[in-house]
C-alpha atoms as a PDB file:
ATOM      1  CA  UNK A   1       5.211  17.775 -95.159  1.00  0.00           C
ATOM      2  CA  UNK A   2       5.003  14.404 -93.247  1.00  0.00           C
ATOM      3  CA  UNK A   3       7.610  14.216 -90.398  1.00  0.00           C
ATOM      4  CA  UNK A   4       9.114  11.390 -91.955  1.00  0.00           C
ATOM      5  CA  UNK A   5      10.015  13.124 -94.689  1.00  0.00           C
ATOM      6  CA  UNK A   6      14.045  14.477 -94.595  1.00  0.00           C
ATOM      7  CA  UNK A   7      14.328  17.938 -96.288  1.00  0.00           C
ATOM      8  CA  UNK A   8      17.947  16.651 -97.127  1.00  0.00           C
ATOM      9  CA  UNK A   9      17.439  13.457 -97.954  1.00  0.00           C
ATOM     10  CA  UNK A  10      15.034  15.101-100.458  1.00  0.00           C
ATOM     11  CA  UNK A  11      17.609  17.391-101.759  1.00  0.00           C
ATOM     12  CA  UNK A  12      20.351  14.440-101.584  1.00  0.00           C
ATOM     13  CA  UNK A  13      17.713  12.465-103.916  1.00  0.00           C
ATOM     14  CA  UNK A  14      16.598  14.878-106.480  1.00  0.00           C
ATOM     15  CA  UNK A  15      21.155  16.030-106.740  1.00  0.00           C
ATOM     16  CA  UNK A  16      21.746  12.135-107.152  1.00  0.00           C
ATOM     17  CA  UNK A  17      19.212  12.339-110.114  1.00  0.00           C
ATOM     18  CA  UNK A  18      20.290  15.643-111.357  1.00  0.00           C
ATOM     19  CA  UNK A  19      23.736  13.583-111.803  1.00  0.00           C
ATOM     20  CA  UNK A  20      22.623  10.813-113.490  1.00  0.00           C
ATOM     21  CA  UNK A  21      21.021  13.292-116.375  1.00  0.00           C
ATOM     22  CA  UNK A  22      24.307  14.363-117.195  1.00  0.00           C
ATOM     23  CA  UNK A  23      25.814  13.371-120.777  1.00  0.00           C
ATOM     24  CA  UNK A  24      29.013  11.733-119.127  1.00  0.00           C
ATOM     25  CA  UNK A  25      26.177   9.500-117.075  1.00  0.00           C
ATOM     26  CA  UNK A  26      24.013   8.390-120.064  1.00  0.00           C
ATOM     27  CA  UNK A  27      21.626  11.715-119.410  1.00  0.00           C
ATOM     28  CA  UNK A  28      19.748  11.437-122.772  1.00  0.00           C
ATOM     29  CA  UNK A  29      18.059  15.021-123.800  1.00  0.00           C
ATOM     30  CA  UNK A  30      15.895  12.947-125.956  1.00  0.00           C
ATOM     31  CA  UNK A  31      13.790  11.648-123.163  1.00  0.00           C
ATOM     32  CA  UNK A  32      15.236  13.850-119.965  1.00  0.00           C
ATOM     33  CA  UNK A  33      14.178  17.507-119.735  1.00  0.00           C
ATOM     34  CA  UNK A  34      17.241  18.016-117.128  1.00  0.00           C
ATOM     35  CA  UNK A  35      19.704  16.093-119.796  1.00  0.00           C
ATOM     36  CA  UNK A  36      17.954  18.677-122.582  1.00  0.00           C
ATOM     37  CA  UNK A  37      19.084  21.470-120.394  1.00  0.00           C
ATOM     38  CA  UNK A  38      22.679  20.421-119.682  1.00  0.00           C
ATOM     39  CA  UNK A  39      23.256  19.987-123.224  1.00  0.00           C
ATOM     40  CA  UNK A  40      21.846  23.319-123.844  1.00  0.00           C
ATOM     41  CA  UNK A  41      24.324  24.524-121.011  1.00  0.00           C
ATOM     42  CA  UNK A  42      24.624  27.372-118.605  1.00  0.00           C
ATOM     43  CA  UNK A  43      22.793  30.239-120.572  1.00  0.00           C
ATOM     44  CA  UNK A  44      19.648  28.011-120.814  1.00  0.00           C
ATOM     45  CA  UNK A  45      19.390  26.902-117.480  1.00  0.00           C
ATOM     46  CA  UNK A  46      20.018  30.578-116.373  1.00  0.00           C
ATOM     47  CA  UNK A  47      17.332  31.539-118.727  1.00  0.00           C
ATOM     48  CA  UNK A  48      15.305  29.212-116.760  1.00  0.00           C
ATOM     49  CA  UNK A  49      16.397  30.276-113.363  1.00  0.00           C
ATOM     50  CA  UNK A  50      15.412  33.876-114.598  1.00  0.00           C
ATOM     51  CA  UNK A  51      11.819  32.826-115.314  1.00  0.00           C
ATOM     52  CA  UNK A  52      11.483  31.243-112.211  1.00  0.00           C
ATOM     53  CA  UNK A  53      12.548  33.665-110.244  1.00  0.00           C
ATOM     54  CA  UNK A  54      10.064  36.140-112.142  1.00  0.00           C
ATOM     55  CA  UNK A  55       7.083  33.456-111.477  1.00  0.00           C
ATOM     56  CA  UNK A  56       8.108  33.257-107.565  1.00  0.00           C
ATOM     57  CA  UNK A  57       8.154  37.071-107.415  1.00  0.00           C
ATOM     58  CA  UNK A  58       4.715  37.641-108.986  1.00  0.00           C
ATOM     59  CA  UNK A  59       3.040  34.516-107.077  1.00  0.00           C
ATOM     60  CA  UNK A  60       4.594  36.090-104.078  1.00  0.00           C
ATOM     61  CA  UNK A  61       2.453  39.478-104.773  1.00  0.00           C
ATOM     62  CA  UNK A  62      -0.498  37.281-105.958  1.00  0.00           C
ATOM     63  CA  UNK A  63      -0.494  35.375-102.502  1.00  0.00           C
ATOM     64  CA  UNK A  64       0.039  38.921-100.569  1.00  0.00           C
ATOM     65  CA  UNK A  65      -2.833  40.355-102.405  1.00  0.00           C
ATOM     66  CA  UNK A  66      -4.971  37.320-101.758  1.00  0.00           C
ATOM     67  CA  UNK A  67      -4.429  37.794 -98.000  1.00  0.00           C
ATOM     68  CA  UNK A  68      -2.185  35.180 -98.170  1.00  0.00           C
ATOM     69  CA  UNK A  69      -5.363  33.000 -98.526  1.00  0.00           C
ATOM     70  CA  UNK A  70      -3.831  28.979 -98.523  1.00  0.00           C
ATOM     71  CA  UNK A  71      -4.212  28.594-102.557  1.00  0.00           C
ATOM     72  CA  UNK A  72      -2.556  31.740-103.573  1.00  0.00           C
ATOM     73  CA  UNK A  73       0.557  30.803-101.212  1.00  0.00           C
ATOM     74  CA  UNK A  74       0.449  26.939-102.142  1.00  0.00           C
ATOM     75  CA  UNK A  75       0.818  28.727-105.813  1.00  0.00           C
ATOM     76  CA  UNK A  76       4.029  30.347-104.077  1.00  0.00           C
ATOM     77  CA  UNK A  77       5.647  27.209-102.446  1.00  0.00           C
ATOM     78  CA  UNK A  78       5.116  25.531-106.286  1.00  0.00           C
ATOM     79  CA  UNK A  79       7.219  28.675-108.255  1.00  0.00           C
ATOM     80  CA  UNK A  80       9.915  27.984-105.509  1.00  0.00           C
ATOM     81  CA  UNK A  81      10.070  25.184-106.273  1.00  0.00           C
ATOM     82  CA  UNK A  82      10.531  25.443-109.373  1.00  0.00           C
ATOM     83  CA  UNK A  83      13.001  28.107-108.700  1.00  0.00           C
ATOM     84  CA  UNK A  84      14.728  25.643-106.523  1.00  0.00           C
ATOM     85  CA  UNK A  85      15.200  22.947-108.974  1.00  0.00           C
ATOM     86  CA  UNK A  86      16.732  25.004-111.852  1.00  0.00           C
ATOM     87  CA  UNK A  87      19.122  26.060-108.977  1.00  0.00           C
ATOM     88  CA  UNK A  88      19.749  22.970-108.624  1.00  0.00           C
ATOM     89  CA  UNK A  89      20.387  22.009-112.215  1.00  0.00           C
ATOM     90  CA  UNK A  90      22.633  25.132-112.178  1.00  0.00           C
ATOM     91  CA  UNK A  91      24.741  23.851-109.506  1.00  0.00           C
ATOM     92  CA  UNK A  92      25.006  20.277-110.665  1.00  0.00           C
ATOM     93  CA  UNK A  93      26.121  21.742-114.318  1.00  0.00           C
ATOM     94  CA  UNK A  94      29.137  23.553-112.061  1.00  0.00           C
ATOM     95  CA  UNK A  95      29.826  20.425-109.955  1.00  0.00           C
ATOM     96  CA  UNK A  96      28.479  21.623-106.662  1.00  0.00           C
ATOM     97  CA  UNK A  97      25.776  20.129-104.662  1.00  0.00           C
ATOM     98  CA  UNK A  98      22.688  21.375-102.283  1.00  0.00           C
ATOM     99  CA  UNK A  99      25.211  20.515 -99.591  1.00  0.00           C
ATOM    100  CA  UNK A 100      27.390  23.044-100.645  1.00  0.00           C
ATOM    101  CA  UNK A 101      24.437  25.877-100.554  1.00  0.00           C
ATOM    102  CA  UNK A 102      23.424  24.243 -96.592  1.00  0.00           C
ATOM    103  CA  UNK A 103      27.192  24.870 -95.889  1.00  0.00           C
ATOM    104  CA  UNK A 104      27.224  28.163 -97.204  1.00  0.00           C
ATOM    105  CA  UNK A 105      24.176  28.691 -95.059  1.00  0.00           C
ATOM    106  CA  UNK A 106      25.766  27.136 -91.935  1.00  0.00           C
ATOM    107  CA  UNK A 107      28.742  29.589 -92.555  1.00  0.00           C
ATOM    108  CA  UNK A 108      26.392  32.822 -92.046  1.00  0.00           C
ATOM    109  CA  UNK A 109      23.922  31.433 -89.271  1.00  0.00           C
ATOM    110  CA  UNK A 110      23.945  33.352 -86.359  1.00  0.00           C
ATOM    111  CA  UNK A 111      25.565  36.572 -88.319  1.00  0.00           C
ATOM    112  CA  UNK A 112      24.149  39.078 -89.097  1.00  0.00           C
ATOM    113  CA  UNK A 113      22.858  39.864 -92.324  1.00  0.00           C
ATOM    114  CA  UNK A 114      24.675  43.116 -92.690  1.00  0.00           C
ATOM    115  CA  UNK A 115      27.712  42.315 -91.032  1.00  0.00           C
ATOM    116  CA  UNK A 116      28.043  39.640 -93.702  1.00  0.00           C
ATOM    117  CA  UNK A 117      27.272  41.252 -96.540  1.00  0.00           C
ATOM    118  CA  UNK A 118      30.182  44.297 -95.439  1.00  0.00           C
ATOM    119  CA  UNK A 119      32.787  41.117 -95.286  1.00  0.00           C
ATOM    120  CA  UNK A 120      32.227  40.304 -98.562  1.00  0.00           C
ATOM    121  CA  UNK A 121      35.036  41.044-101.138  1.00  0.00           C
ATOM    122  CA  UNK A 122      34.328  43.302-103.689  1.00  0.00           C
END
């Protein structure tokens, strides 16, 4: 990735577009794949998210069997990516952002993993 290139004004960008390809914003499912999956709703873009995921994991093993030789992994950083975006489609259909996910992030940095999973609420 070029340095001039901000990972969050990336996500910013692609959230801004994810809004405009709702129904209330003119999204038309006609000609938008993203407006075709918000009128859909949630179960298809989980359905996606679930396919995704299932493409990252196997592209994972793909790259790990390949040595992690530089095509097998660029294969990997594509399927997240992908995985990504449907997140991202999933959170703009419940009115949250990829700010909200960095915040969430910012909330657990520096703890540790197990310590925050025990302060969870069950």
């Amino acid at each position: 990735m070029s340095q001039d290139i901000s990972p969050a004004d990336v996500l910013a960008r692609v959230a801004a577009t994810l809004e405009s390809r709702k129904p209330e914003h003119g999204g038309d499912p006609e000609s938008s794949y993203v407006a075709k999956l918000f009128r859909k709703g949630d179960d298809a873009i989980l359905k996606k998210i679930g396919e995704e995921a299932t493409e990252t994991v196997m592209a994972a093993k793909d790259a790990r069997a390949a040595g992690l030789e530089a095509g097998a992994v660029d294969k990997l950083v594509y399927e997240v990516a992908d995985l990504w975006f449907h997140s991202m489609v999933l959170l703009a259909h419940v009115g949250r952002s990829p700010a909200d996910v960095v915040n969430e992030l910012a909330r657990r940095e520096g703890m540790s993993g197990l310590a925050e999973k025990a302060s969870r609420k069950e």
